[in-house]
C-alpha atoms as a PDB file:
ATOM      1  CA  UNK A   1       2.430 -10.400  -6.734  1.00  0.00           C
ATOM      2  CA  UNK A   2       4.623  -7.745  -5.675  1.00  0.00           C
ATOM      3  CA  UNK A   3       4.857  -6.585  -2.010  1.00  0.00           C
ATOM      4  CA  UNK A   4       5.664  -3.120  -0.580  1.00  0.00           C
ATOM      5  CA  UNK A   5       6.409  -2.744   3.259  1.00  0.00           C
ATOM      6  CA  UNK A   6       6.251   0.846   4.069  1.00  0.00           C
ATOM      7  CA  UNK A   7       8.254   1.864   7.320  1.00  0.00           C
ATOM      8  CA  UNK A   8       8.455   5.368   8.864  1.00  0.00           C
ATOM      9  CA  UNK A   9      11.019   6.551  10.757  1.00  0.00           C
ATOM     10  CA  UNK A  10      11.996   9.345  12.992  1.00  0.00           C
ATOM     11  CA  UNK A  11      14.917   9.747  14.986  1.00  0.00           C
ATOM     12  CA  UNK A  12      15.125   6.037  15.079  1.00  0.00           C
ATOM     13  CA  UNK A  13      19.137   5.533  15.606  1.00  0.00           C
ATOM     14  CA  UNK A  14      19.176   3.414  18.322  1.00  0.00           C
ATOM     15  CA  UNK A  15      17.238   0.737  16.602  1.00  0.00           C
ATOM     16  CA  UNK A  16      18.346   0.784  12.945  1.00  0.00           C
ATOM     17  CA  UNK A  17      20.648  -2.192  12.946  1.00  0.00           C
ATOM     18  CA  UNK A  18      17.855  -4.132  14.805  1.00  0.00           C
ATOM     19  CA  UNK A  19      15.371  -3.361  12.548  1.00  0.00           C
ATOM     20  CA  UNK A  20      17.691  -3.839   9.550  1.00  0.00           C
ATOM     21  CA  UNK A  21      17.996  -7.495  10.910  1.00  0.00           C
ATOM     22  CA  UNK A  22      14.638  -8.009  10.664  1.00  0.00           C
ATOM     23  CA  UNK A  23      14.009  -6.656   7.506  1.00  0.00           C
ATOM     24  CA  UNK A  24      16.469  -8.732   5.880  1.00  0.00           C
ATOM     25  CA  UNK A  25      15.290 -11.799   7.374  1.00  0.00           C
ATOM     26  CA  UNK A  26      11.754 -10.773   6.379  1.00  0.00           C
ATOM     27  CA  UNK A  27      12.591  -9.994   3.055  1.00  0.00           C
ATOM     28  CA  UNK A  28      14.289 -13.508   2.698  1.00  0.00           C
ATOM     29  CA  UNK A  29      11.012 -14.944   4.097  1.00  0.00           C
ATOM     30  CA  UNK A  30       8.539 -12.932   1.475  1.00  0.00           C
ATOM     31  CA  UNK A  31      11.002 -13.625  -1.909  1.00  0.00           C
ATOM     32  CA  UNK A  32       9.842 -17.604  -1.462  1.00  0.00           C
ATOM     33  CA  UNK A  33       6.270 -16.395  -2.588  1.00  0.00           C
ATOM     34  CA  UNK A  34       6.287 -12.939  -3.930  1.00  0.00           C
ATOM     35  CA  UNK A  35       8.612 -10.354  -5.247  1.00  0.00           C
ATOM     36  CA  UNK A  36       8.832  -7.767  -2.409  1.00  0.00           C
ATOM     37  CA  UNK A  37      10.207  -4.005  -1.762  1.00  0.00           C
ATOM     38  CA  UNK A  38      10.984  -2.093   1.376  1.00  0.00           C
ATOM     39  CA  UNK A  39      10.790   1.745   1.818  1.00  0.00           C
ATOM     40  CA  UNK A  40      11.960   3.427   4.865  1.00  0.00           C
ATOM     41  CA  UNK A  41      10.539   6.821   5.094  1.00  0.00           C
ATOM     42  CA  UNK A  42      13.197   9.104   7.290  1.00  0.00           C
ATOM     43  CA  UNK A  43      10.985  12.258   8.358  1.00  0.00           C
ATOM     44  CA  UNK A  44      13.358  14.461   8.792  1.00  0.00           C
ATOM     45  CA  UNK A  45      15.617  12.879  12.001  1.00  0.00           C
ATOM     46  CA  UNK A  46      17.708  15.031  14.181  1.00  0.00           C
ATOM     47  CA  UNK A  47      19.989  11.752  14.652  1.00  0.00           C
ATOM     48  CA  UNK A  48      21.913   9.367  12.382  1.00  0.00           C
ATOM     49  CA  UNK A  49      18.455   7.400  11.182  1.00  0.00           C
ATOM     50  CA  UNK A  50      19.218   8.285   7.814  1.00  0.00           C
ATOM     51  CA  UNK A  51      22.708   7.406   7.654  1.00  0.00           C
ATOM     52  CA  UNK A  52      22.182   4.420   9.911  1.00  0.00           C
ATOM     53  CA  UNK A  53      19.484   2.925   7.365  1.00  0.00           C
ATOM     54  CA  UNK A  54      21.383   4.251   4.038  1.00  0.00           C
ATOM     55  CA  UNK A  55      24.791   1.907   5.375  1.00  0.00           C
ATOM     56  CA  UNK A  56      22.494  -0.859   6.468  1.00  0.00           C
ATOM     57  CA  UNK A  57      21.094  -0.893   2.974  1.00  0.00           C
ATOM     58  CA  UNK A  58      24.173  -0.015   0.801  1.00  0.00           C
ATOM     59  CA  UNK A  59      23.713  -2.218  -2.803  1.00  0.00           C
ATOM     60  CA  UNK A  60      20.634  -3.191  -1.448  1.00  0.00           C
ATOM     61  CA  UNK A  61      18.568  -2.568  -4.727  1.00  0.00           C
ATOM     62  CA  UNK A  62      14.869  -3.936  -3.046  1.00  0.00           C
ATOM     63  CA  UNK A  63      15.118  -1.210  -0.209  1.00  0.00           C
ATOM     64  CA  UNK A  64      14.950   2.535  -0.899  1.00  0.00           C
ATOM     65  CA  UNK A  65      15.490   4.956   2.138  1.00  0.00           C
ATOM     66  CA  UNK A  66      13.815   8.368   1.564  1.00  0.00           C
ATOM     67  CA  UNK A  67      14.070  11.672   3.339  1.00  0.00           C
ATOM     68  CA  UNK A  68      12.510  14.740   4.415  1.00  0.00           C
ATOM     69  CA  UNK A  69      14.748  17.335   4.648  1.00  0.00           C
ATOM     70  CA  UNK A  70      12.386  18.387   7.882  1.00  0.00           C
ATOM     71  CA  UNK A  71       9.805  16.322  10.289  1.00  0.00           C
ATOM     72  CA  UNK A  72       6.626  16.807   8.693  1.00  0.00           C
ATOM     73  CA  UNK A  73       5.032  13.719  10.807  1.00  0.00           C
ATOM     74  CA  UNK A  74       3.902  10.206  10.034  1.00  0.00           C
ATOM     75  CA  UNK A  75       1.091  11.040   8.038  1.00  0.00           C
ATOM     76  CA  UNK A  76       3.558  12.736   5.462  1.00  0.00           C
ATOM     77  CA  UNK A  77       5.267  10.451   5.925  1.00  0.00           C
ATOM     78  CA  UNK A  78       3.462   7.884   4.948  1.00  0.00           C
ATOM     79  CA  UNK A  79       2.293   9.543   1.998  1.00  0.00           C
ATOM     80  CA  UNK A  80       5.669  10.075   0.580  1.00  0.00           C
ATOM     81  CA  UNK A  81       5.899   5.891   1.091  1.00  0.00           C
ATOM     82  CA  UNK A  82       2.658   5.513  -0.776  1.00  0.00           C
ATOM     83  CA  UNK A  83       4.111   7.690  -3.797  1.00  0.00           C
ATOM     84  CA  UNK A  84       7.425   5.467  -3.710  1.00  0.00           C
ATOM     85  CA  UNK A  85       5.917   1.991  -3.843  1.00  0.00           C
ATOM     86  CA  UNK A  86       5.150   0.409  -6.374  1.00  0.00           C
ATOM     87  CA  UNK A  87       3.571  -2.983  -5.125  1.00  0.00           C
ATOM     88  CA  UNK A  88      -0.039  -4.827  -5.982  1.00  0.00           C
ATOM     89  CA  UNK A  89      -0.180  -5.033  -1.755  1.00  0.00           C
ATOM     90  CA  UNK A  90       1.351  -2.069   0.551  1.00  0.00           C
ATOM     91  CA  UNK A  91       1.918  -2.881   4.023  1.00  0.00           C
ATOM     92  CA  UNK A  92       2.469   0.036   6.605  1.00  0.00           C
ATOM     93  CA  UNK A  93       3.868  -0.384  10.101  1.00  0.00           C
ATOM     94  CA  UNK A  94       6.004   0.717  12.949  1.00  0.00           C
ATOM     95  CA  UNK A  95       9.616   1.040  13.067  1.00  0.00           C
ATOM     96  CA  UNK A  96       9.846  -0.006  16.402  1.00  0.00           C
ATOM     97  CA  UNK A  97       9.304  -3.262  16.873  1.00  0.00           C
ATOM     98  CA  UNK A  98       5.853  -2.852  18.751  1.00  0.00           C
ATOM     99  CA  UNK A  99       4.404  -5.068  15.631  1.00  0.00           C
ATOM    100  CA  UNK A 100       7.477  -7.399  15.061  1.00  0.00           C
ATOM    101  CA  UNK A 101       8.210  -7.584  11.412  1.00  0.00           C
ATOM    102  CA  UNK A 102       7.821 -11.551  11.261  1.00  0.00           C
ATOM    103  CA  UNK A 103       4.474 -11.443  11.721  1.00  0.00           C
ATOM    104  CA  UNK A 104       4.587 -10.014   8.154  1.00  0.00           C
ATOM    105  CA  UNK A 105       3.501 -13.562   5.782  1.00  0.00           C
ATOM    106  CA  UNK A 106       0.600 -14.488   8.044  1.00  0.00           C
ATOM    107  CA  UNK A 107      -0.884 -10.885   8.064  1.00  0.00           C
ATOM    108  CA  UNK A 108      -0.526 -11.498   3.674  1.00  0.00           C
ATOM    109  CA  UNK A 109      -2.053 -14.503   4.344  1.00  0.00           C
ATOM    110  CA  UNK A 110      -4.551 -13.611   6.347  1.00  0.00           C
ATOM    111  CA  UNK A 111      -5.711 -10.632   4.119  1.00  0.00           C
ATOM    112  CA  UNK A 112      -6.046 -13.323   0.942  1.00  0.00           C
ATOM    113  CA  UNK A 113      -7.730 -15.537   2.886  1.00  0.00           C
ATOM    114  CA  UNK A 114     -10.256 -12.563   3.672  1.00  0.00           C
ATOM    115  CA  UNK A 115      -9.945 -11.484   0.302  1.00  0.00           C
ATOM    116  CA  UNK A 116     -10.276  -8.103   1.492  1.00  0.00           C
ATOM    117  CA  UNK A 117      -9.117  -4.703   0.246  1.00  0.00           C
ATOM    118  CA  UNK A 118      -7.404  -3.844   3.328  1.00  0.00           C
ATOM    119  CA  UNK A 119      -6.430  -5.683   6.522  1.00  0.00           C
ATOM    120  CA  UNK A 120      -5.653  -3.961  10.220  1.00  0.00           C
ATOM    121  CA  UNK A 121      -3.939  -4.900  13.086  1.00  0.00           C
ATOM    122  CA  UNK A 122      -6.467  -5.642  15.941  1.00  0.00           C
ATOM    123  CA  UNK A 123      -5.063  -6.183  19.545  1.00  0.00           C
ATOM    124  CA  UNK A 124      -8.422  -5.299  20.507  1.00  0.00           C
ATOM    125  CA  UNK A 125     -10.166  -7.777  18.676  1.00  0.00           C
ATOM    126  CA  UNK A 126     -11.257 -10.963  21.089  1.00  0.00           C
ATOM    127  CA  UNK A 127      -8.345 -12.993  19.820  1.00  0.00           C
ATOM    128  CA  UNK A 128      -6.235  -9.808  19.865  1.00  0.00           C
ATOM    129  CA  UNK A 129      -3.438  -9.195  22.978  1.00  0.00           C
ATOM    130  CA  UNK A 130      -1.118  -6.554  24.467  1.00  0.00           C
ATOM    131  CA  UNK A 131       2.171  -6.793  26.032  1.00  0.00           C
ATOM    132  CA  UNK A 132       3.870  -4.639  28.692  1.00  0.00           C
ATOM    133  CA  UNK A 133       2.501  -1.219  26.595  1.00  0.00           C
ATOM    134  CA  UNK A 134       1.880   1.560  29.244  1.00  0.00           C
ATOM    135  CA  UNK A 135      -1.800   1.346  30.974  1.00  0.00           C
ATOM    136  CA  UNK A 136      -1.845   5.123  29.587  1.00  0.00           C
ATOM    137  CA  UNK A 137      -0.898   3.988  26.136  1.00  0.00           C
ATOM    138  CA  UNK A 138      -3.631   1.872  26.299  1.00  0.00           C
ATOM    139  CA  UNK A 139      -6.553   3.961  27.522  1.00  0.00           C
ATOM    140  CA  UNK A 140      -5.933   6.468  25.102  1.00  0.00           C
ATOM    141  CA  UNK A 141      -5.917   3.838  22.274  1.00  0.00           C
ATOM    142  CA  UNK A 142      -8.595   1.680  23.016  1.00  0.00           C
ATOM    143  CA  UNK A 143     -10.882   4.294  24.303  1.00  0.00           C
ATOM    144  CA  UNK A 144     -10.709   5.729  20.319  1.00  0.00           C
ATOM    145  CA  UNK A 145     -11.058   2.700  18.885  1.00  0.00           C
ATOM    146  CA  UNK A 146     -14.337   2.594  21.102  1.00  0.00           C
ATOM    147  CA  UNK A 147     -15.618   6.095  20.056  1.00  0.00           C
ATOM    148  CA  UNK A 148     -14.612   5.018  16.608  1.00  0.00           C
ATOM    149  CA  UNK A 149     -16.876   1.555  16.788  1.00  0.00           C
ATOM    150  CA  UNK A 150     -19.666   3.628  17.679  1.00  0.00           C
ATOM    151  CA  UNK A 151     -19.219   6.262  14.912  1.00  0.00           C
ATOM    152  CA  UNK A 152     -18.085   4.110  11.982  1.00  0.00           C
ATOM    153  CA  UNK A 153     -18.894   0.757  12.498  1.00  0.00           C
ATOM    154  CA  UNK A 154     -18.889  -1.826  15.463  1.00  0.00           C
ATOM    155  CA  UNK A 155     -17.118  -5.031  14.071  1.00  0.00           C
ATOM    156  CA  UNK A 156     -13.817  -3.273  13.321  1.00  0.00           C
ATOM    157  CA  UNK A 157     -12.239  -3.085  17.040  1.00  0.00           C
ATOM    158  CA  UNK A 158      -9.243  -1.185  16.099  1.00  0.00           C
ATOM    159  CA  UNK A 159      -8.662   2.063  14.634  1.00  0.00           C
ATOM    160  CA  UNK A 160      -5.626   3.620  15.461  1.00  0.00           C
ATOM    161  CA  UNK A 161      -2.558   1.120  14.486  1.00  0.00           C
ATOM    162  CA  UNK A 162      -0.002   1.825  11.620  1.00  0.00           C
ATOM    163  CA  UNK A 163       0.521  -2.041  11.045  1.00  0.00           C
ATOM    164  CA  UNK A 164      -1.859  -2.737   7.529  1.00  0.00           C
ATOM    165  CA  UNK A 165      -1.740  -4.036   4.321  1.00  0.00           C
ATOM    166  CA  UNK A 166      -3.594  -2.374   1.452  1.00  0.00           C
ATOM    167  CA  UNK A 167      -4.219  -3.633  -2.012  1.00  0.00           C
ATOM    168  CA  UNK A 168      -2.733  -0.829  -4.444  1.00  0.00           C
ATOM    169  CA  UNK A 169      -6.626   0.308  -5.469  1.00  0.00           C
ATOM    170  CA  UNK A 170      -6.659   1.773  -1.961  1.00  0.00           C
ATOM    171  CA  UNK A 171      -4.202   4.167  -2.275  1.00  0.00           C
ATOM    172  CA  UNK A 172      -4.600   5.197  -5.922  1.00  0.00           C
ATOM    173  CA  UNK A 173      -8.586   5.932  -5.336  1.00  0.00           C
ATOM    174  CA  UNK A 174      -8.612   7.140  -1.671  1.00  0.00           C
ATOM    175  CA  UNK A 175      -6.144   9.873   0.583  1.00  0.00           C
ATOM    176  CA  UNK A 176      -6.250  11.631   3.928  1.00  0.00           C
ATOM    177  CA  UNK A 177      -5.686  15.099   4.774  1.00  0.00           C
ATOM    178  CA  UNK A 178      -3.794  14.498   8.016  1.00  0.00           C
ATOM    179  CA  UNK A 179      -0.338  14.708   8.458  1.00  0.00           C
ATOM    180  CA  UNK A 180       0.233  13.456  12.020  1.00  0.00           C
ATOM    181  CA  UNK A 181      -0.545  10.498  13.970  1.00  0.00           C
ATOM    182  CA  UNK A 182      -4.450  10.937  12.792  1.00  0.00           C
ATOM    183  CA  UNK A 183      -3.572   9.949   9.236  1.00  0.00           C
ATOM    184  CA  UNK A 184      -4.074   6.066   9.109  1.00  0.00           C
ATOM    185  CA  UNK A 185      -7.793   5.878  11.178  1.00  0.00           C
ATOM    186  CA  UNK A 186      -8.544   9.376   8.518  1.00  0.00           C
ATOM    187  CA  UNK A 187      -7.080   7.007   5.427  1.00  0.00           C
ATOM    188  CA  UNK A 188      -9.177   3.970   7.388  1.00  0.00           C
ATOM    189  CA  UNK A 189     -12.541   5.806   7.384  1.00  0.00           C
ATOM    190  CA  UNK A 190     -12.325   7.193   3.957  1.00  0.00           C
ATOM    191  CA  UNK A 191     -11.696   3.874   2.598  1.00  0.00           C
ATOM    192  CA  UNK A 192     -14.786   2.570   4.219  1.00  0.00           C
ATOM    193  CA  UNK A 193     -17.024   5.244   3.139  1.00  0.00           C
ATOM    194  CA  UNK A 194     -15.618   5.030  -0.383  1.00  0.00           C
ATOM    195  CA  UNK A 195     -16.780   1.580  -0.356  1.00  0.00           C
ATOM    196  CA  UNK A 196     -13.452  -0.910   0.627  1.00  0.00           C
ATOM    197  CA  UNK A 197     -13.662  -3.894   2.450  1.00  0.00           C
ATOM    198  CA  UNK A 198     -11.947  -4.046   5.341  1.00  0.00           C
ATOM    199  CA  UNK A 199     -10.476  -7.232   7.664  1.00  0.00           C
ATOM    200  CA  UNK A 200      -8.954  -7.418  10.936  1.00  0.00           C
ATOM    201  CA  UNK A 201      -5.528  -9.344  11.683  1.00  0.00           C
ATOM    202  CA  UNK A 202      -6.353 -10.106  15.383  1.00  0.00           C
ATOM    203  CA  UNK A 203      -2.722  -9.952  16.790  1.00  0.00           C
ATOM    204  CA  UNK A 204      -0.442  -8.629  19.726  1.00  0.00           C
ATOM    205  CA  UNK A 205       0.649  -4.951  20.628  1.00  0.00           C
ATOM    206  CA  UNK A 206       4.362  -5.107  22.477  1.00  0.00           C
ATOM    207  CA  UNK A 207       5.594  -2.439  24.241  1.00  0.00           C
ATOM    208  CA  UNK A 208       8.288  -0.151  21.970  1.00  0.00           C
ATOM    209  CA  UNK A 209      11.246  -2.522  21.429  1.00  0.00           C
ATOM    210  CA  UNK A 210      13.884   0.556  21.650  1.00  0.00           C
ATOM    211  CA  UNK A 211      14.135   4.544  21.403  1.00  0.00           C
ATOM    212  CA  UNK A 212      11.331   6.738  22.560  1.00  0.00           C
ATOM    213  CA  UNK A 213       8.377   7.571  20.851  1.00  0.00           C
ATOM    214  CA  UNK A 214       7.387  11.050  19.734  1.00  0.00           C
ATOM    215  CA  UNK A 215       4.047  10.498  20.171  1.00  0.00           C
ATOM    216  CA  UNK A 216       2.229  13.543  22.186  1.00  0.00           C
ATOM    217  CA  UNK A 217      -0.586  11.886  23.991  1.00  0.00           C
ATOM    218  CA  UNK A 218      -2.155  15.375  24.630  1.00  0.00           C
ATOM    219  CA  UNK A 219      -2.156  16.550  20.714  1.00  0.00           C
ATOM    220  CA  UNK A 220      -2.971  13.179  19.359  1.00  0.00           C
ATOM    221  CA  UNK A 221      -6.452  13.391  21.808  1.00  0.00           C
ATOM    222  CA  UNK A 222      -7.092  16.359  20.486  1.00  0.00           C
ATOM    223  CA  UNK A 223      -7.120  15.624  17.029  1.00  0.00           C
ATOM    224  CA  UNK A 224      -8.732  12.483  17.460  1.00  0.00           C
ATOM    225  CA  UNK A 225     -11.553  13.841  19.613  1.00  0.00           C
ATOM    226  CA  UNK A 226     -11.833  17.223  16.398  1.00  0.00           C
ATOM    227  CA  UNK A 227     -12.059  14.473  14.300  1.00  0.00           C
ATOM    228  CA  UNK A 228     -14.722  12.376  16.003  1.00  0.00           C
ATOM    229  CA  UNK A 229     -16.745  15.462  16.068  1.00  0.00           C
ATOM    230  CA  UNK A 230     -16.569  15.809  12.378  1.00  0.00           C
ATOM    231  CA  UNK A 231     -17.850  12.411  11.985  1.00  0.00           C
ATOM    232  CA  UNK A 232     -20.458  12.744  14.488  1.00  0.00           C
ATOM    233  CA  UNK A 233     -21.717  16.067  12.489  1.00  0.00           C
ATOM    234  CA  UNK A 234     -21.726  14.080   9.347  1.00  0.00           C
ATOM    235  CA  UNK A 235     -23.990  10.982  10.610  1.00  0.00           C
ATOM    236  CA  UNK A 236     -26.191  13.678  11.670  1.00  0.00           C
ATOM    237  CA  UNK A 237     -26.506  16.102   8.639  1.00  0.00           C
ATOM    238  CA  UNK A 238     -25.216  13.682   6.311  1.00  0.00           C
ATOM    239  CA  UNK A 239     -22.765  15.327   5.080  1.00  0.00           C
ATOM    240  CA  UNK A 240     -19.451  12.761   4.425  1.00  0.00           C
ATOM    241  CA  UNK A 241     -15.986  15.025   3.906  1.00  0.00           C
ATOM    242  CA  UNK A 242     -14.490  14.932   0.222  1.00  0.00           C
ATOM    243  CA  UNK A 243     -11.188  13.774   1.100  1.00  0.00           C
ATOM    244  CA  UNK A 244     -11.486   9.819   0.121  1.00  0.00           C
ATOM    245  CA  UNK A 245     -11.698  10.723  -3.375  1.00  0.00           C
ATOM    246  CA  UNK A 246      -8.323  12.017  -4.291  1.00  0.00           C
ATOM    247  CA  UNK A 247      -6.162   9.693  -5.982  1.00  0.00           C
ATOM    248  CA  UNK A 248      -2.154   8.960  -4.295  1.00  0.00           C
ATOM    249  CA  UNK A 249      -0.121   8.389  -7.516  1.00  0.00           C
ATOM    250  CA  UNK A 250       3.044   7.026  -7.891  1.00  0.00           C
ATOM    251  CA  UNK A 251       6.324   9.129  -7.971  1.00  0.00           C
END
């Protein structure tokens, strides 16, 4: 089985050797059991990300670094990773370090075990934890992964991480319209409502291991809470959106 670990990135400079380190030593880790890939999605960086990654990576054939010539945010971003793998299992996460890249095998593991279409982080499930991340981090999170529990469905505690694996039917049969930090609980949601099985990886959330993050706590809310009310409108009419049946194709 082939694996492809998706990783966005935006002005990410100050932690590009770091997470090169990783990512070698996780790629040494996953070639004992499958034949694996790595895609680092630069979205558009102001800094040397790009640069940074493309030295890190030089003759590195398993590890393709793609650009946007301009930010277009991590739901484009993640996107243009989807069209660039080409593994049976995609795994998504975060460049920095909040879900450290070791933890990798036993979220594979896990999801076989499951035998599930897709598998989620969960610091919110009961066996789930969270290190040092900001008290204001947190209410915003877990307070959507609430409204999302009640809207979607109960025994799937969180809704809002980056850190999944999905088996390739995912992505080829469902997409999201979203191009901002919206785009993986959108992607989530369609999948469910187009039928997918989905797991949870109970695990811990660390605060961000370097640089800053460019998420807008504000904006994000907002489009969270827009979204919510589009789901609520939909349980009540019945009228699910169209989005989750667009296929993401390979480039």
């Amino acid at each position: 089985m082939k694996v492809s670990i998706v990783i966005p990135a935006y002005n990410e400079s100050e932690g590009v050797h770091h997470t090169a380190e990783a990512a070698r030593t996780l790629m040494g880790q996953l070639s004992q059991s499958y034949e694996v890939e790595m895609v680092f999605v630069n979205d558009g960086s102001k800094d040397d990300t790009e640069r940074l990654l493309k030295d890190e990576f030089k003759g590195e054939e398993r590890v393709q670094v793609v650009s946007h010539e301009v930010n277009k945010g991590l739901g484009a971003a993640i996107r243009t990773g989807f069209q660039h793998a080409t593994g049976d299992v995609i795994v998504t996460t975060d460049f920095d370090g909040t879900y450290p890249l070791h933890t990798i095998p036993e979220l594979l593991q896990r999801m076989a075990a499951d035998n599930t279409d897709i598998i989620t982080a969960s610091p919110y499930h009961p066996n789930g934890h969270v290190e040092g991340v900001p008290q204001y981090r947190l209410v915003f999170s877990f307070g959507a992964s609430l409204l999302y529990r009640l809207l979607v469905r109960w025994n799937i505690h969180t809704w809002t991480a980056l850190y999944r694996g999905y088996r390739r039917r995912v992505i080829e049969t469902v997409t999201f319209e979203n191009n901002g930090f919206l785009a993986g609980t959108e992607l989530l949601i369609n999948a469910i409502h187009a039928g997918f099985t989905v797991s949870e990886y109970p695990t811990t959330l660390h605060v961000r291991t370097f640089g800053q993050s460019s998420l807008k706590i504000a904006r994000v809310t907002r489009s969270h809470l827009e979204y919510q009310f589009q789901l609520l409108k939909q349980a009540i009419f019945g009228k699910p959106g169209s989005s989750s049946t667009t296929a993401v194709k390979r480039s």
